[in-house]
N, C-alpha and C. Protein backbone atom coordinates (compact mmCIF):
# COMPACT_ATOMS: atom_id res chain seq x y z
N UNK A 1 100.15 47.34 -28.93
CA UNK A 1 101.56 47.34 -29.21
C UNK A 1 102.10 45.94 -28.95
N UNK A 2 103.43 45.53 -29.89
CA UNK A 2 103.36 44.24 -29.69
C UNK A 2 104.60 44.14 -28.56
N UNK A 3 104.50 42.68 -27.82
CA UNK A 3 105.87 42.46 -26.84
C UNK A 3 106.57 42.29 -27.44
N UNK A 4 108.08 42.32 -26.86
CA UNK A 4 109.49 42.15 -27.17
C UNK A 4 109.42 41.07 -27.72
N UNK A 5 110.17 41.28 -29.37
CA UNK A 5 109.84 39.77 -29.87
C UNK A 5 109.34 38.63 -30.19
N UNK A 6 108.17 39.73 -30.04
CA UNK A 6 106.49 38.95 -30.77
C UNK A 6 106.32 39.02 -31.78
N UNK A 7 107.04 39.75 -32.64
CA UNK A 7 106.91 39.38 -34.36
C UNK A 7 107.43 38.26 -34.58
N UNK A 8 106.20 37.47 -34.97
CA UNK A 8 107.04 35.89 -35.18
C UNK A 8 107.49 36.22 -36.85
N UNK A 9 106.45 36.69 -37.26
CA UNK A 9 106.74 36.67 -38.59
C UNK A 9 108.39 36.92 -39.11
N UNK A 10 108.84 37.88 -38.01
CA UNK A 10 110.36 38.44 -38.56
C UNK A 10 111.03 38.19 -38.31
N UNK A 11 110.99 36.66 -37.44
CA UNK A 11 112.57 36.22 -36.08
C UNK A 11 113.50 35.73 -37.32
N UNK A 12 114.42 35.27 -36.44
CA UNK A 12 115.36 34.86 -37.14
C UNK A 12 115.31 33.38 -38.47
N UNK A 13 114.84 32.70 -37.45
CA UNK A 13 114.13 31.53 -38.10
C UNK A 13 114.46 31.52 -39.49
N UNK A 14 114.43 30.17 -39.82
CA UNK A 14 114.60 30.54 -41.71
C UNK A 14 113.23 30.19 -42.04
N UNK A 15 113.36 31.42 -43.68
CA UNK A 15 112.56 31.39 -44.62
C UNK A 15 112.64 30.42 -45.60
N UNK A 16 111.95 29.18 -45.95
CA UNK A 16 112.61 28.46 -47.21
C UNK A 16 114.28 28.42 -46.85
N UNK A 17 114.46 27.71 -46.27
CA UNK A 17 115.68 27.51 -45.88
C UNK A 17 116.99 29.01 -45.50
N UNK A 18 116.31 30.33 -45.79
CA UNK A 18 117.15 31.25 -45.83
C UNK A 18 116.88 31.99 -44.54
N UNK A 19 117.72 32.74 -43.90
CA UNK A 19 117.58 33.27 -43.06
C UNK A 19 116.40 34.36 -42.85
N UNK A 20 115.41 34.54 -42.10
CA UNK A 20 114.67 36.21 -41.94
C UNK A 20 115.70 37.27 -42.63
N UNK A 21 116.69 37.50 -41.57
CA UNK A 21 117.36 38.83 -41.62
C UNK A 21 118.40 38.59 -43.11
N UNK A 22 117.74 37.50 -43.52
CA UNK A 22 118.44 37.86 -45.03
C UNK A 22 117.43 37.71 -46.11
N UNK A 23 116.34 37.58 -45.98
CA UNK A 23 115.36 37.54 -46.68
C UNK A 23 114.89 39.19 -47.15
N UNK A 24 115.08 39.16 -48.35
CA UNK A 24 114.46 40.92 -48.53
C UNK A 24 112.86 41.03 -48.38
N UNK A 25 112.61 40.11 -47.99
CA UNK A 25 110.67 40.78 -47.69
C UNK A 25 110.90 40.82 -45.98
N UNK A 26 111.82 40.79 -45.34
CA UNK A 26 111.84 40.92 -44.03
C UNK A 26 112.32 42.15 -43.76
N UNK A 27 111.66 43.03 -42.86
CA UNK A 27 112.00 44.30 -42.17
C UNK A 27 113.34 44.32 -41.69
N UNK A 28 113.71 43.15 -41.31
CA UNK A 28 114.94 43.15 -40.40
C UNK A 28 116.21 42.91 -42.14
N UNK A 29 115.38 42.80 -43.12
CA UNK A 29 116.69 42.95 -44.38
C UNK A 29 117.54 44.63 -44.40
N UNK A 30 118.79 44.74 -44.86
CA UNK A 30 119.25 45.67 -45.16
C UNK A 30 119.80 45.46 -45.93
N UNK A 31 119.49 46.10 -47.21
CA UNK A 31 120.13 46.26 -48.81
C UNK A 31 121.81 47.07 -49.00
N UNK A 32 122.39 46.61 -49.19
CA UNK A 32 123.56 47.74 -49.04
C UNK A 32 123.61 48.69 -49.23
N UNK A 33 122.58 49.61 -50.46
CA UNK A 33 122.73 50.47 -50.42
C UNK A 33 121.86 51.22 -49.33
N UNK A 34 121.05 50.79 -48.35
CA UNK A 34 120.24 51.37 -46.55
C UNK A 34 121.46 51.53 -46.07
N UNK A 35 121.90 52.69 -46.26
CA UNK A 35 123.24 53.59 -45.55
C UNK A 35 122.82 54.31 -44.35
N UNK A 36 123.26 54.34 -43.50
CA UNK A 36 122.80 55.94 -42.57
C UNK A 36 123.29 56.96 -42.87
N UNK A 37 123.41 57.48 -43.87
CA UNK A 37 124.06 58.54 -44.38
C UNK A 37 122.83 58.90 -45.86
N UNK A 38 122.06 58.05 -45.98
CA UNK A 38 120.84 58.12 -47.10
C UNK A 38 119.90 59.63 -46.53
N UNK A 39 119.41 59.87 -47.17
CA UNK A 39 118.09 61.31 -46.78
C UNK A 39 117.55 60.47 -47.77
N UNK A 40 116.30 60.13 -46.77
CA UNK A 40 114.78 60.01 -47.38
C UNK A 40 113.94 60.94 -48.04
N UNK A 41 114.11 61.57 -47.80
CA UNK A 41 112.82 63.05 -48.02
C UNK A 41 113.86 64.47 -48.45
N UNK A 42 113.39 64.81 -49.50
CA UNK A 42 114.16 66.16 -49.41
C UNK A 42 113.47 67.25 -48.53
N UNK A 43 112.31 67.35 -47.57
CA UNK A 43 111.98 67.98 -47.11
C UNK A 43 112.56 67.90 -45.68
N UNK A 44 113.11 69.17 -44.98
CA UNK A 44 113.28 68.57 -43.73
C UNK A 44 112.51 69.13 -42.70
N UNK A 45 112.01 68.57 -41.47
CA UNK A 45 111.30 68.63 -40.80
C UNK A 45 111.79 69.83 -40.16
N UNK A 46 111.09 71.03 -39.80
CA UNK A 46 111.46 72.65 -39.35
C UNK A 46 110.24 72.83 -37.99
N UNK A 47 109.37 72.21 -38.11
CA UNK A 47 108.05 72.25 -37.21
C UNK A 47 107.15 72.78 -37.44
N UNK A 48 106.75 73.48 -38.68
CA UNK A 48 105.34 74.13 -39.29
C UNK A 48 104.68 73.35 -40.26
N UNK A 49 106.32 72.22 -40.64
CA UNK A 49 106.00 71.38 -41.99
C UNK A 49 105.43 69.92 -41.39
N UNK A 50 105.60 69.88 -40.50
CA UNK A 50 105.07 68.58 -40.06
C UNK A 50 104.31 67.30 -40.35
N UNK A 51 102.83 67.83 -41.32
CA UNK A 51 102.06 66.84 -41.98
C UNK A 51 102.53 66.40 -43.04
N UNK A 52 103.26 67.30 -44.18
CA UNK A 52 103.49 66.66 -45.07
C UNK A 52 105.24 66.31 -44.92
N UNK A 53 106.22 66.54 -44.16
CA UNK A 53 106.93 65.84 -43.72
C UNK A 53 106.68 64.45 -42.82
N UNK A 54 105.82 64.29 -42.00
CA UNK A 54 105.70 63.46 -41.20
C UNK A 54 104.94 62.37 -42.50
N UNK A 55 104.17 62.86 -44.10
CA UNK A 55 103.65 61.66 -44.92
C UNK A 55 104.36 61.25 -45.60
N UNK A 56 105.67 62.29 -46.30
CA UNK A 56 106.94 61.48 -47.28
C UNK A 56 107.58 60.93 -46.46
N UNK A 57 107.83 61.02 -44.88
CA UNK A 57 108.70 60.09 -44.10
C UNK A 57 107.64 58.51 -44.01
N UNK A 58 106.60 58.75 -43.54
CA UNK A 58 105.76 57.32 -44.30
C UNK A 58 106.05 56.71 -45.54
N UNK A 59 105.86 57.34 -46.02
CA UNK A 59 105.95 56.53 -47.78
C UNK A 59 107.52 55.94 -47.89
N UNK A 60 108.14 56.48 -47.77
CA UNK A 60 109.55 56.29 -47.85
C UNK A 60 110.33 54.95 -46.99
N UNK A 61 110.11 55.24 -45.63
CA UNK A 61 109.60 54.20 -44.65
C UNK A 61 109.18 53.01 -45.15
N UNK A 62 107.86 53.04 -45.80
CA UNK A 62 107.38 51.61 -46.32
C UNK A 62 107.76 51.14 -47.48
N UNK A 63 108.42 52.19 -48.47
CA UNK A 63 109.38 51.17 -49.45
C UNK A 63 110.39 51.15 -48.84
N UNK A 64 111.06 51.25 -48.23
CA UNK A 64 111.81 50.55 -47.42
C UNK A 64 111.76 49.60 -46.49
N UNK A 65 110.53 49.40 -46.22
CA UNK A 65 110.05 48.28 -45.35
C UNK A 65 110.32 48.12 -43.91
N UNK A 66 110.22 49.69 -43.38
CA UNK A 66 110.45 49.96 -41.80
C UNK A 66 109.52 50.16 -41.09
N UNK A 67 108.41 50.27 -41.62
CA UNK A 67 107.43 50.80 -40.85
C UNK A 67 107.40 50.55 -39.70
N UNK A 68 107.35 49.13 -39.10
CA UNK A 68 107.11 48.71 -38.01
C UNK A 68 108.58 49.38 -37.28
N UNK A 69 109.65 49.69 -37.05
CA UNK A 69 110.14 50.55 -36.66
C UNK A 69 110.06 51.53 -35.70
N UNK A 70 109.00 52.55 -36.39
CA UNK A 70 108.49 53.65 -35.98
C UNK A 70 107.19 53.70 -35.73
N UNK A 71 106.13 52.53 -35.82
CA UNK A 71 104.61 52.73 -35.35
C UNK A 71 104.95 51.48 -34.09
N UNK A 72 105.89 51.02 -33.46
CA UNK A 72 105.85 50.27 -32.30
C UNK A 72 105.39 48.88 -32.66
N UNK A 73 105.12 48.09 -33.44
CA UNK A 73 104.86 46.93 -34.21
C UNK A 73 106.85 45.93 -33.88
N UNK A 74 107.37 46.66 -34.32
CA UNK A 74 108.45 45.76 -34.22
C UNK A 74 109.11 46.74 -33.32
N UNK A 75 109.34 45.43 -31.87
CA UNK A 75 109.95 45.98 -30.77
C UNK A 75 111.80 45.34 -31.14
N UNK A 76 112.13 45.96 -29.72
CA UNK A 76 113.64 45.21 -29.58
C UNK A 76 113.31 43.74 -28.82
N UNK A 77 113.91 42.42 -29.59
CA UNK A 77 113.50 41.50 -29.06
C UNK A 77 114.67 41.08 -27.98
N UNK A 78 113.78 40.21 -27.02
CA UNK A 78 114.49 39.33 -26.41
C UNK A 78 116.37 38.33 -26.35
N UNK A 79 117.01 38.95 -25.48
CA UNK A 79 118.46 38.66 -25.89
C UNK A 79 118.47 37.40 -25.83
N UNK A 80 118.22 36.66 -26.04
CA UNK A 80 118.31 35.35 -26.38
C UNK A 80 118.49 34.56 -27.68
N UNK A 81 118.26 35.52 -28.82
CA UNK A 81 118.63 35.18 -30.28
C UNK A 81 119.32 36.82 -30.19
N UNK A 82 120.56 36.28 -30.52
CA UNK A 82 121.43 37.28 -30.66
C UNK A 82 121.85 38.09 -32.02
N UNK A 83 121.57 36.90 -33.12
CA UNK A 83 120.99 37.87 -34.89
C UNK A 83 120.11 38.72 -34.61
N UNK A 84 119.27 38.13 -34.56
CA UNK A 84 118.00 39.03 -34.08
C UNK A 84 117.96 40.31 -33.36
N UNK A 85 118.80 40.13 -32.53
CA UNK A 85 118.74 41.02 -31.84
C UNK A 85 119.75 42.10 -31.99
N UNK A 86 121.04 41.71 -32.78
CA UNK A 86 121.62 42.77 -33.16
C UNK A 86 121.25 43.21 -34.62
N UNK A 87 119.99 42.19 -35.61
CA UNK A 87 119.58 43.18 -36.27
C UNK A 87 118.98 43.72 -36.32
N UNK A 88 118.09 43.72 -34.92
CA UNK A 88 117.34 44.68 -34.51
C UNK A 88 118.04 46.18 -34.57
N UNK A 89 119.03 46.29 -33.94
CA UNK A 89 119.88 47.42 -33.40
C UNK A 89 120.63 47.76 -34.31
N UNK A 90 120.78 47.13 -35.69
CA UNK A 90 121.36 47.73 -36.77
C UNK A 90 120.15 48.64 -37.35
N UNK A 91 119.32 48.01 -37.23
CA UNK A 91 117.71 48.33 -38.45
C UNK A 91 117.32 49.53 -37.50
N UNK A 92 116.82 49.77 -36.52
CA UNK A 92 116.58 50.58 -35.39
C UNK A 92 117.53 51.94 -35.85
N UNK A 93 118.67 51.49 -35.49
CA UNK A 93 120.08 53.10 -35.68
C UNK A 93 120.18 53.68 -37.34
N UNK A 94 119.72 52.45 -38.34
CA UNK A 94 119.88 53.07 -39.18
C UNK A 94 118.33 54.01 -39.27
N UNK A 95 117.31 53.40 -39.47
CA UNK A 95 116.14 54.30 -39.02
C UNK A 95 116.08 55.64 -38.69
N UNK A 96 116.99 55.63 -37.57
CA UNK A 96 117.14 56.79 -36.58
C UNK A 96 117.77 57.44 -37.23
N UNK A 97 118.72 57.45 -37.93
CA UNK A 97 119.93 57.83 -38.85
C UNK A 97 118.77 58.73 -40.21
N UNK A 98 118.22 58.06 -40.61
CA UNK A 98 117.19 58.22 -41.62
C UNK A 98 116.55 59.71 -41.35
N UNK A 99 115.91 59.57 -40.19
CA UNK A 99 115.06 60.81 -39.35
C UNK A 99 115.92 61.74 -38.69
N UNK A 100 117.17 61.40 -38.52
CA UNK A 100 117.98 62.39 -37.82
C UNK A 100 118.47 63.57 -39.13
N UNK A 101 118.71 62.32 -39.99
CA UNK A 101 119.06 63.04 -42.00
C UNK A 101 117.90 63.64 -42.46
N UNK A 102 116.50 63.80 -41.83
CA UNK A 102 115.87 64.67 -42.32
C UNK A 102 114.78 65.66 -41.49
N UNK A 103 115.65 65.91 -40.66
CA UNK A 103 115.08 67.36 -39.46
C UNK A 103 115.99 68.05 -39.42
N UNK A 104 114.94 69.69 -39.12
CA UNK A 104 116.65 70.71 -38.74
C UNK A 104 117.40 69.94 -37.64
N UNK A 105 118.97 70.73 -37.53
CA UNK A 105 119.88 70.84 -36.55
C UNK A 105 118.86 70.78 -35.38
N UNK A 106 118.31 71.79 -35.05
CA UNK A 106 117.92 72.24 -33.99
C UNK A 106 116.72 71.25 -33.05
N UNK A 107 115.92 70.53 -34.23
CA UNK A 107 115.07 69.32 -33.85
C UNK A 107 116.18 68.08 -33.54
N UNK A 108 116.65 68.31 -34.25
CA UNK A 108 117.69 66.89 -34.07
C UNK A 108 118.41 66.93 -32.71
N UNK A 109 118.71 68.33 -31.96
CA UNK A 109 119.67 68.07 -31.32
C UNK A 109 118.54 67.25 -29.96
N UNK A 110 117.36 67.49 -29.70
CA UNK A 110 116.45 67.54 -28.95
C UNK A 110 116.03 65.52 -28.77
N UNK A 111 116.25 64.91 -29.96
CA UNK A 111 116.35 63.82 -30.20
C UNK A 111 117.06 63.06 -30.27
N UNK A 112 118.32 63.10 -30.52
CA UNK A 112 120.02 62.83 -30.61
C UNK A 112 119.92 61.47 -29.53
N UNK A 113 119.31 61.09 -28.49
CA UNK A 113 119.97 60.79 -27.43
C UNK A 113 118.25 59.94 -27.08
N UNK A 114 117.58 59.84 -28.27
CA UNK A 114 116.42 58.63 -28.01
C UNK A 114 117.09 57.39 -28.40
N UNK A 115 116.77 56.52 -27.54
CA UNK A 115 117.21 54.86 -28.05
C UNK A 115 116.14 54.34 -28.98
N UNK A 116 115.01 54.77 -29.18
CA UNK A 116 113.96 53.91 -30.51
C UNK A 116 113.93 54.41 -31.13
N UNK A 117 113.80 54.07 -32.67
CA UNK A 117 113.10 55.30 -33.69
C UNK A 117 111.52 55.12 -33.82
N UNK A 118 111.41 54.56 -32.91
CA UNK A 118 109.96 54.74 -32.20
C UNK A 118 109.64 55.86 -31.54
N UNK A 119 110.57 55.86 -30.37
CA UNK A 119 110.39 56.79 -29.65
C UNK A 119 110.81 58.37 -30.09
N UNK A 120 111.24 58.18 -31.19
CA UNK A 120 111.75 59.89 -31.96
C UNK A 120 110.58 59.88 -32.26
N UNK A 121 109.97 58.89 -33.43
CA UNK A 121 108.72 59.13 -33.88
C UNK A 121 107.78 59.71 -33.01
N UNK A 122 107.17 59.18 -32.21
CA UNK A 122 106.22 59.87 -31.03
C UNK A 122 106.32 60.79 -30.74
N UNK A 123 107.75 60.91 -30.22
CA UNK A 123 108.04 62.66 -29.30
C UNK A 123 107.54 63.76 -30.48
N UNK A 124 108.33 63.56 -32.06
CA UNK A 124 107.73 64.38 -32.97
C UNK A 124 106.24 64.26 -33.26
N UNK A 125 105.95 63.52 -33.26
CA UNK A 125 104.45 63.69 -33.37
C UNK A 125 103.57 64.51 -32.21
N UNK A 126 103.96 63.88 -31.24
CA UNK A 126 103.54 64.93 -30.30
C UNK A 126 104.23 66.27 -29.94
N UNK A 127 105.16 66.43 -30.21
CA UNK A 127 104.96 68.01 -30.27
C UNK A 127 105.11 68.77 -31.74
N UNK A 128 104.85 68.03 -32.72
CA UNK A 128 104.12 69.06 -34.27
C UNK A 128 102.85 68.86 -34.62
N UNK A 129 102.84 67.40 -33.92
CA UNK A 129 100.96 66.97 -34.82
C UNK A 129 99.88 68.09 -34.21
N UNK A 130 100.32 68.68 -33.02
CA UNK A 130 98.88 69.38 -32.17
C UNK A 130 98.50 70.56 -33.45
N UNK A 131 96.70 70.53 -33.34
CA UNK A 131 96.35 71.54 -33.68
C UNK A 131 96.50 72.67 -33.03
N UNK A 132 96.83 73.63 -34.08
CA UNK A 132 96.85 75.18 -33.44
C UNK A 132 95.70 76.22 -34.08
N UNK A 133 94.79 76.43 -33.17
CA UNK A 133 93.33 76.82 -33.13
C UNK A 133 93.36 78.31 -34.32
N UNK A 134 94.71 78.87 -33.74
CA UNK A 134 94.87 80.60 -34.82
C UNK A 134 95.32 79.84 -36.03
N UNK A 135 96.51 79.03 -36.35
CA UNK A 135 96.80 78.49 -37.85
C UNK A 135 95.83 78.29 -38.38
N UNK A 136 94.46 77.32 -37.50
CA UNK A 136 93.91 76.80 -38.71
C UNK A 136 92.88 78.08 -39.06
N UNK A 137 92.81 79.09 -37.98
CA UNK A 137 91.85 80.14 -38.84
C UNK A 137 91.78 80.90 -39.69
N UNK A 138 93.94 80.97 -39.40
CA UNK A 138 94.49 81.75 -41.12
C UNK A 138 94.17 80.96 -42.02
N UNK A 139 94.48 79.47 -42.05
CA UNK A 139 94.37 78.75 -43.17
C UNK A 139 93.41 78.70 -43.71
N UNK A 140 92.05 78.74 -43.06
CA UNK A 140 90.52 78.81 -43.83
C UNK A 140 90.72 80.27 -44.41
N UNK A 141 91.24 81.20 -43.61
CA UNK A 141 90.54 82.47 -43.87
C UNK A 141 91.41 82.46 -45.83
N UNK A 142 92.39 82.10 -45.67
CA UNK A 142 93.52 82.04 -47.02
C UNK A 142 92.68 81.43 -47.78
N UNK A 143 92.03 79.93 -47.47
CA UNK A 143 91.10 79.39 -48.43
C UNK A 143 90.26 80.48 -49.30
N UNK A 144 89.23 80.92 -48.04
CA UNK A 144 88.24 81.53 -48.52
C UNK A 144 89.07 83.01 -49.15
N UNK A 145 89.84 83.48 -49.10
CA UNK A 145 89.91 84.70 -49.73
C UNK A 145 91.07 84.87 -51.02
N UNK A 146 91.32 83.26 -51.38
CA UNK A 146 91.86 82.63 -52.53
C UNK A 146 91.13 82.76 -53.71
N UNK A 147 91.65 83.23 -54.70
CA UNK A 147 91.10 83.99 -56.12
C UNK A 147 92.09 83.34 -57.33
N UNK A 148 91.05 83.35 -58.66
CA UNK A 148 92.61 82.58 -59.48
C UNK A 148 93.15 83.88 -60.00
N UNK A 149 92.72 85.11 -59.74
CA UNK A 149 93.61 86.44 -60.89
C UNK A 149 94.08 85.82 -62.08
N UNK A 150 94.92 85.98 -62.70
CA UNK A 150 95.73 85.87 -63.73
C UNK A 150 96.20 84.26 -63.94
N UNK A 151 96.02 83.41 -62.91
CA UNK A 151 97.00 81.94 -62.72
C UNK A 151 96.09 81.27 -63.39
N UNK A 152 96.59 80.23 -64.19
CA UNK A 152 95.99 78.86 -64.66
C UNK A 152 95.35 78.48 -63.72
N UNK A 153 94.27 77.70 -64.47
CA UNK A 153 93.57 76.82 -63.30
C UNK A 153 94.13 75.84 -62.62
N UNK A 154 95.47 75.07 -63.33
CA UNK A 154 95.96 74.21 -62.77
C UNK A 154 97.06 74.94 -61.30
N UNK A 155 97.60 76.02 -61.93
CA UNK A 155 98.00 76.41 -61.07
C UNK A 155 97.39 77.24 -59.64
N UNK A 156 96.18 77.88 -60.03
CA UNK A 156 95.14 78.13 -59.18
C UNK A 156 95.08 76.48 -57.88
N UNK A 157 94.60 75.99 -58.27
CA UNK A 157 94.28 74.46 -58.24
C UNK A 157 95.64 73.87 -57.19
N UNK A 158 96.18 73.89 -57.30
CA UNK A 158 97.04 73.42 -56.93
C UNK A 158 97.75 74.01 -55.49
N UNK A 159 97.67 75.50 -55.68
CA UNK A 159 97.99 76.72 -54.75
C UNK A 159 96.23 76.72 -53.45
N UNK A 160 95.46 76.26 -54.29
CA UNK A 160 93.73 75.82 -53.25
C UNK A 160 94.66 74.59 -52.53
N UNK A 161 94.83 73.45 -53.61
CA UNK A 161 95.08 72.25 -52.70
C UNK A 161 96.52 72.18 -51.57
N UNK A 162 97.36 73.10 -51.82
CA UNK A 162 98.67 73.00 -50.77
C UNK A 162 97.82 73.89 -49.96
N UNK A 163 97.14 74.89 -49.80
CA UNK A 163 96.45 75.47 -48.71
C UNK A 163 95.72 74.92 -47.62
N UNK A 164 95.11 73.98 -48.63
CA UNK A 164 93.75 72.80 -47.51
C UNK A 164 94.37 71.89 -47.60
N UNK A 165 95.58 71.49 -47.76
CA UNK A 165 96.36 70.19 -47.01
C UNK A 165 97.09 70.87 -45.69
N UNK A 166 97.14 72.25 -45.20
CA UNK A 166 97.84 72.43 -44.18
C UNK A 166 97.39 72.23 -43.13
N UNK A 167 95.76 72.40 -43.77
CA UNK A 167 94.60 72.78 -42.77
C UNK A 167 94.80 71.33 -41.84
């Protein structure tokens, strides 16, 4: 994990004479339309959905260019560059804003009151990512006793593959 303000790559510093935090290949950019009021994902996180909520919140994330955000790569830097550091805390809340816009009420309220969207990230991961030993035995057993009857193959196909992605 990196220290406070060890992304050199993203300080403030100018790019070609332009600022980082105004440079759009910089994490620390915000486009006007990066609202906190945006939903990333139309799926929202409930706690059974977890994997494939926890992969459109990835994807989404990295065209947006947050990643480091939420995998601990880009920390809160050092108060001593004060751009920096409050666009840290813009980029950070809107983030949070992002993930708060796409979990139930009821997850959200549990998170409301993390200062990273790092640290939301984690807490959710650790308590949806765990395997659960009976799910995954329904889920094989569903595999194996999956038939196409009457359905297209594509649709057969498709109803196999959302099964063994839960797994």
């Amino acid at each position: 994990m990196a220290t406070p303000g060890s992304e050199n790559s993203h300080d403030s510093g100018s790019v070609n004479g332009k600022s980082a935090i105004d440079e759009p290949s910089s994490p620390y950019f915000l486009h006007h339309s990066d609202g906190p009021g945006i939903v990333l994902v139309l799926q929202h996180l409930t706690g059974d959905n977890y994997a494939s909520w926890s992969r459109a919140m990835l994807i989404a994330l990295s065209v947006k260019n947050k990643l480091g955000f939420i995998d601990g790569l880009i920390t809160k830097p050092e108060s001593n560059d004060l751009n920096l550091l409050n666009s840290w805390i813009r980029n950070n809340n809107v983030v949070i804003s992002w993930i708060l816009n796409s979990i139930s009420k009821e997850i959200s309220a549990s998170v409301i009151f993390s200062v990273s969207a790092c640290e939301i990230w984690l807490d959710l991961k650790d308590r949806f990512q765990q395997r659960n030993g009976p799910r995954i035995f329904q889920l094989r057993l569903q595999l194996m006793n999956h038939v196409k009857d009457q359905n297209s193959v594509s649709f057969y196909f498709t109803k196999l593959k959302t099964i063994y992605g839960r797994n």
